[in-house]
Protein backbone atom coordinates (compact mmCIF):
# COMPACT_ATOMS: atom_id res chain seq x y z
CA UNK A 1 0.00 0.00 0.00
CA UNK A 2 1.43 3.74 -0.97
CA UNK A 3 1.54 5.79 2.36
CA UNK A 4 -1.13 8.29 1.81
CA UNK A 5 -1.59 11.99 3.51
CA UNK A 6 -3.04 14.85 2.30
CA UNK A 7 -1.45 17.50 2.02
CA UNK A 8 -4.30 20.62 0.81
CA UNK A 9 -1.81 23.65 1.61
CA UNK A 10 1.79 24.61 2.55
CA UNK A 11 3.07 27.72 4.31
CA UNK A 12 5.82 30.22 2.01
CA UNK A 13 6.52 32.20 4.60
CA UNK A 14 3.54 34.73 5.65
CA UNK A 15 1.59 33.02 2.45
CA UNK A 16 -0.55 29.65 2.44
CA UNK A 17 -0.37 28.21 -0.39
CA UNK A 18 -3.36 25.65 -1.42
CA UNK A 19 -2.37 22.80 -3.16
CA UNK A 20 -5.01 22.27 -5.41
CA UNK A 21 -4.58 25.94 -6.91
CA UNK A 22 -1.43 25.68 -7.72
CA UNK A 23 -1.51 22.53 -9.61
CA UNK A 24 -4.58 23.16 -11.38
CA UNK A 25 -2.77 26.97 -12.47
CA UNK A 26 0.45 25.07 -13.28
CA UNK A 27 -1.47 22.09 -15.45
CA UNK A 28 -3.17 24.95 -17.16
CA UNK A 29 -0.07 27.04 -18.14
CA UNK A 30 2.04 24.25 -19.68
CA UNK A 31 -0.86 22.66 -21.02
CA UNK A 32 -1.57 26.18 -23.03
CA UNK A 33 2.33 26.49 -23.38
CA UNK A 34 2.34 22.64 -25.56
CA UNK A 35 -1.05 23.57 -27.24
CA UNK A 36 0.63 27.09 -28.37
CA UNK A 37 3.76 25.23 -29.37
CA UNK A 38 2.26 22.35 -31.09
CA UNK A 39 -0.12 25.43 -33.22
CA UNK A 40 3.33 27.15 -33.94
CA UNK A 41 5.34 24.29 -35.28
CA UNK A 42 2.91 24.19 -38.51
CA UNK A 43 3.44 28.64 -38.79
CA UNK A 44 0.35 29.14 -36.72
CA UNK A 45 0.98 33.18 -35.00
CA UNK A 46 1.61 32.24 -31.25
CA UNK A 47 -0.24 34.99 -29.84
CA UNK A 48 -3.32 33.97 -32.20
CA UNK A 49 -2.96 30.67 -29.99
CA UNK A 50 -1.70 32.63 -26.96
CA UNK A 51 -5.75 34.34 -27.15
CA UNK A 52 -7.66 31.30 -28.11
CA UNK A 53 -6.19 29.48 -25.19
CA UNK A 54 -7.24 32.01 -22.79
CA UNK A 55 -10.39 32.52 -23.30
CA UNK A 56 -10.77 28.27 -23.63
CA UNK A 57 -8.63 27.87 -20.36
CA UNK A 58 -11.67 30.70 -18.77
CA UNK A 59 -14.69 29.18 -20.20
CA UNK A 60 -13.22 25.98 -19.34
CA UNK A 61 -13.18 26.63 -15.59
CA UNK A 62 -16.32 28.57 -15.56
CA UNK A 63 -17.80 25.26 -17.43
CA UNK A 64 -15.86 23.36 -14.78
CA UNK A 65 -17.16 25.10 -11.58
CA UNK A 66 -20.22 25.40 -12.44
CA UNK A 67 -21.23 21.90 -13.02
CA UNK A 68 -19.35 20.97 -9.59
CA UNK A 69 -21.81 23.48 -7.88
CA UNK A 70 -25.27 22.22 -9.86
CA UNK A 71 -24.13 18.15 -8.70
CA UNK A 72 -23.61 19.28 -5.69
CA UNK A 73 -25.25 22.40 -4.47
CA UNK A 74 -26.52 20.92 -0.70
CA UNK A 75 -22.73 21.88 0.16
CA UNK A 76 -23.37 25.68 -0.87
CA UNK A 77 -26.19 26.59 0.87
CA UNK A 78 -24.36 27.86 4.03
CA UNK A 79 -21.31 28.99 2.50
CA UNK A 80 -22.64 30.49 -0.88
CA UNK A 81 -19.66 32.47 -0.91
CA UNK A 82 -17.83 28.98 -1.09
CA UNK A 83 -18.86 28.81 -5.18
CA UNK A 84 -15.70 31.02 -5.95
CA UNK A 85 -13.24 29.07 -3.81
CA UNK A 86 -11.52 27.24 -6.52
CA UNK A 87 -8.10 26.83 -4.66
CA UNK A 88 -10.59 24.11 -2.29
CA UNK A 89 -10.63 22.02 -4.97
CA UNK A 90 -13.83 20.80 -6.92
CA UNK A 91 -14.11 21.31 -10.47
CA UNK A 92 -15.79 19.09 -12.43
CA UNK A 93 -13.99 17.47 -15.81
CA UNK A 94 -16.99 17.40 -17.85
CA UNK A 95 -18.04 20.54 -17.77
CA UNK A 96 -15.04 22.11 -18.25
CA UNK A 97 -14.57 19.74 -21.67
CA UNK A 98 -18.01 20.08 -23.65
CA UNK A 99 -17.26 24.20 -22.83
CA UNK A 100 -14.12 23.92 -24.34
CA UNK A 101 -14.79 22.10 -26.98
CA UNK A 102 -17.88 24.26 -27.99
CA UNK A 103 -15.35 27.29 -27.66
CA UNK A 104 -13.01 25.82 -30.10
CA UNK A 105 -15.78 25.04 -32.51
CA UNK A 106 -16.90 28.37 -32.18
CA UNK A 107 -13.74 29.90 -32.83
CA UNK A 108 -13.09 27.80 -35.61
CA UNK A 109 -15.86 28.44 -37.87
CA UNK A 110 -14.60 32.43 -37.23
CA UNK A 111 -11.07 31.09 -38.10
CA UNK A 112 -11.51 28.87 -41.96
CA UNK A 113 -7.90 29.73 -42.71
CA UNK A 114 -6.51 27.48 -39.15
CA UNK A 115 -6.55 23.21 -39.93
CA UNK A 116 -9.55 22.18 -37.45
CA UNK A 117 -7.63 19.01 -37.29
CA UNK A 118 -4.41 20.57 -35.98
CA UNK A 119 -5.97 22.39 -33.65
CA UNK A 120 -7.76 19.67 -31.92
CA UNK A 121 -4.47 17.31 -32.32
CA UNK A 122 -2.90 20.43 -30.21
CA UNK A 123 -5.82 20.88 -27.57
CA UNK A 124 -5.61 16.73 -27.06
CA UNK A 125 -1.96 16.99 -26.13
CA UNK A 126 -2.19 19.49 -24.06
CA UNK A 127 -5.19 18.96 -22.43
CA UNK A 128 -3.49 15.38 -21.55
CA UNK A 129 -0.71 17.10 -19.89
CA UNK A 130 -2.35 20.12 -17.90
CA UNK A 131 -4.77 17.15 -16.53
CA UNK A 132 -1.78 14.92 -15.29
CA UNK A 133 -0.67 17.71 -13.25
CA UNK A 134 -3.93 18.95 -12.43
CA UNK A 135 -4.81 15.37 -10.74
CA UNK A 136 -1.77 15.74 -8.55
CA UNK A 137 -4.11 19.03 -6.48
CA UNK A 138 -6.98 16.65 -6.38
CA UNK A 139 -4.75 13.77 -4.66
CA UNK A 140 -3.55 16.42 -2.62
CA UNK A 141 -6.81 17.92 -1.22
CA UNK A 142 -8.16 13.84 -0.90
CA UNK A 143 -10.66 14.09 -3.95
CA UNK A 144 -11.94 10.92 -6.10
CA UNK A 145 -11.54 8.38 -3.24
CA UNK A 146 -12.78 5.07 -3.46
CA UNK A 147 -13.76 2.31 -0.76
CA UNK A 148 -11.19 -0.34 0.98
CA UNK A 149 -9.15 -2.68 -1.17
CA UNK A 150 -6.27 -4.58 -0.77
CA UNK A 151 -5.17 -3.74 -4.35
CA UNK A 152 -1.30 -3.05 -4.13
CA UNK A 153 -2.05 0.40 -5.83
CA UNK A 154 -4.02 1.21 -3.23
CA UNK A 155 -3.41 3.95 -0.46
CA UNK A 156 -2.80 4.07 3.18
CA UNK A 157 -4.47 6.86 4.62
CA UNK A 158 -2.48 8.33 7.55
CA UNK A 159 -4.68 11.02 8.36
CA UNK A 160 -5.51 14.90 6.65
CA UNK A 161 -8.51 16.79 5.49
CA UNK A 162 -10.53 15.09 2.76
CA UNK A 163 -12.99 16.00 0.61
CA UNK A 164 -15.03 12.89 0.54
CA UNK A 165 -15.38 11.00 3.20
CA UNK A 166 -15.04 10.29 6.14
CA UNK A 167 -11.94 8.08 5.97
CA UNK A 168 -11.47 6.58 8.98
CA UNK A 169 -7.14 6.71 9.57
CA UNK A 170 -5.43 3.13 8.55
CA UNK A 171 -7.92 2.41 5.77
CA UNK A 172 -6.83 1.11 2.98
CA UNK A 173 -8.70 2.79 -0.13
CA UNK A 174 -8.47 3.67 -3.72
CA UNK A 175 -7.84 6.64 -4.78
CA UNK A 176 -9.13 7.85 -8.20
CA UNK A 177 -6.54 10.62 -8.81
CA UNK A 178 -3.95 8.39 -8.96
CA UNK A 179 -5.42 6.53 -11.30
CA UNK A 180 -5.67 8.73 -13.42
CA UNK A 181 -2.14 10.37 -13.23
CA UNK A 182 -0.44 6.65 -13.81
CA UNK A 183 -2.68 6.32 -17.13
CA UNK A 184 -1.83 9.48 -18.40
CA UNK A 185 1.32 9.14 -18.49
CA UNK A 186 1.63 6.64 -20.85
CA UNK A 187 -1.08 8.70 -23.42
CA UNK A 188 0.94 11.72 -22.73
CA UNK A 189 4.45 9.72 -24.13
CA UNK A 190 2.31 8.11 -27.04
CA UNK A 191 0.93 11.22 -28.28
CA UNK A 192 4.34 13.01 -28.34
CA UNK A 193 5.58 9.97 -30.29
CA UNK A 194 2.92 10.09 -32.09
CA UNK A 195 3.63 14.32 -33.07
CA UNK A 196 7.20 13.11 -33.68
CA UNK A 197 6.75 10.54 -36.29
CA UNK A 198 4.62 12.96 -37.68
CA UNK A 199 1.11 10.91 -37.99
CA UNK A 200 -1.61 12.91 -40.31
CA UNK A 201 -3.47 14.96 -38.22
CA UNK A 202 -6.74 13.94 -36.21
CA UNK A 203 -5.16 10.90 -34.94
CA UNK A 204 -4.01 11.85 -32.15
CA UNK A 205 -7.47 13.36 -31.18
CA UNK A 206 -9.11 10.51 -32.03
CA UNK A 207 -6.50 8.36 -29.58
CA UNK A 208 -6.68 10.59 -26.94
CA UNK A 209 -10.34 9.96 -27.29
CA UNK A 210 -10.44 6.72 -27.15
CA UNK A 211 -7.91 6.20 -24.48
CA UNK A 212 -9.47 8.66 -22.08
CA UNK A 213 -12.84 7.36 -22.71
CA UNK A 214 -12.23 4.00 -21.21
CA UNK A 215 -9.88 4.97 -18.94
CA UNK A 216 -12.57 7.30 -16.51
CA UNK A 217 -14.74 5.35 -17.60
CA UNK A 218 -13.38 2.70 -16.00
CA UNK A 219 -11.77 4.31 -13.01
CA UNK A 220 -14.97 5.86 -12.16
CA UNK A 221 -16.02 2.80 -10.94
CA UNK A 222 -13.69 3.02 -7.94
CA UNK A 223 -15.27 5.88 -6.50
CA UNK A 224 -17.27 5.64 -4.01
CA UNK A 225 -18.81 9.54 -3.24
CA UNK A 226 -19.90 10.49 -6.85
CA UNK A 227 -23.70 10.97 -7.51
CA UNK A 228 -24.68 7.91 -10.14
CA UNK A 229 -27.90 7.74 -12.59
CA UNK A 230 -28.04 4.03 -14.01
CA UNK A 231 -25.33 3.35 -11.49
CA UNK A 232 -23.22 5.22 -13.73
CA UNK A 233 -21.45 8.71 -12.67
CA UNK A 234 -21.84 11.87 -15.03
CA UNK A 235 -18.48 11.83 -16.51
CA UNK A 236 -18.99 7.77 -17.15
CA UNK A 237 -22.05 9.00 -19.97
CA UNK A 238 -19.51 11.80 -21.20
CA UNK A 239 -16.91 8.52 -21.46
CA UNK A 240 -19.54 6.91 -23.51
CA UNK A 241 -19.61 10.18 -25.62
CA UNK A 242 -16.09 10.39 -26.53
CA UNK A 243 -15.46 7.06 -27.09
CA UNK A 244 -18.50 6.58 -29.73
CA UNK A 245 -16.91 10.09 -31.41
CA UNK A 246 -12.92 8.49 -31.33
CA UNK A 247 -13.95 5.51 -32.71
CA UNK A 248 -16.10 7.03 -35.42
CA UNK A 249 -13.33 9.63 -36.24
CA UNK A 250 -10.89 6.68 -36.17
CA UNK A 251 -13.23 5.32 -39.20
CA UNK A 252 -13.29 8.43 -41.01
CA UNK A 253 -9.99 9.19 -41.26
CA UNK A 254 -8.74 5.65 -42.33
CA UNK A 255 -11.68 6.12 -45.23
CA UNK A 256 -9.93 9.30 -45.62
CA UNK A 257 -6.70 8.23 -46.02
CA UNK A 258 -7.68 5.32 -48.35
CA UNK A 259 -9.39 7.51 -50.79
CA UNK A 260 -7.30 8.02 -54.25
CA UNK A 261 -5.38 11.26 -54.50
CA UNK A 262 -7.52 12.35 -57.34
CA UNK A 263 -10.59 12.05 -55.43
């Protein structure tokens, strides 16, 4: 079992620093930094990119936060003022995506000159890697927990606030967030082999879509404090979602790529 604590905020001298903030800020600025730089390496201007993923990163938390509060608005209704506290934790993946994603398409369709394709391939990677990091503030403030298990990748809680709960000290749980940050790691190396061998674009949207698809789908199963309809969680039907739309992008561009040159 990994020794487990949480560990929500540090002291920097006369500053408290919360944990979850400052992984979810640092996810989001070198996710935008590999999103500009993928955009850049095919002549896109980086402060064209620099703008669009701005205003995605802001929609995308508003998206975020908001859902968190609608799933769970029982927890607001004393501290109302508690909707804005971001650096707590609690923002919810879903929301944050469809937002996003809506964004992009919105900008694109104002933007006919920038490769749709490209963009997405760039939003995929980068998204991949500003959620890796972000999942290290949400195993920090004790977020995504699961019930007991004697699986070896399972954690020994020691003790610390948690957002779920309560955990009683010495249990032996899962934990969600890690998870997720030891199966991104391996789509984050495959999709910047797959940008180095220089696969035709869309592919690596339509992997990341696939990949991530199963994988919260099936790690969402572990959790034990999400809200469920049809015993499945919200971002489980989202899962469903992007895995019907990788694999049906994965057939259109192999029909894509086997149609003549002439055609």
């Amino acid at each position: 079992m990994i020794p487990y604590h949480t560990f929500p905020g540090f002291d920097l001298g006369p500053l408290t620093i919360r944990t979850f903030g400052l992984m979810v800020g640092l996810g989001l600025l070198l996710g935008s930094a590999v999103f500009v730089r993928h955009g850049a390496r095919s002549g896109i201007e980086p402060a064209r990119l620099e703008r669009l993923a701005l205003w995605t990163i802001v929609l995308g938390v508003v998206g975020s936060r908001l859902l968190f509060v609608l799933t769970d608005l029982g927890a607001f209704v004393d501290r109302p003022w508690a909707v804005f506290a971001l650096w707590e934790g609690g923002l919810e993946f879903s929301g944050g995506f469809l937002v996003a994603v809506a964004y992009l398409l919105w900008w694109l369709r104002r933007n006919r000159d920038v490769p749709g394709l490209l963009m997405s391939d760039g939003m995929v990677l980068g998204l991949s890697v500003g959620l890796a990091i972000g999942r290290i503030g949400c195993y920090a403030v004790g977020e995504h927990l699961g019930g007991t298990t004697d699986f070896f990748l399972g954690v020994h809680y020691l003790g610390g606030e948690t957002r779920e709960g309560p955990i009683p000290v010495g249990a032996h749980i899962h934990n969600t967030a890690l998870y997720e940050i030891l199966l991104l790691l391996p789509l984050i190396a495959l999709l910047f082999w797959m940008r180095r061998r220089g696969v035709p674009r869309g592919w690596m949207t339509a992997t990341f879509l696939l990949w991530y698809g199963v994988q919260r789908f099936a790690t969402d199963f572990f959790r034990a404090y999400d809200n469920t309809v049809l015993g499945l969680t919200g971002a489980q039907f989202m899962c469903i979602g992007l895995f019907t739309a990788g694999a049906a992008m994965a057939v259109w561009l192999r029909r894509r790529a086997a149609r003549p040159a002439s055609a």
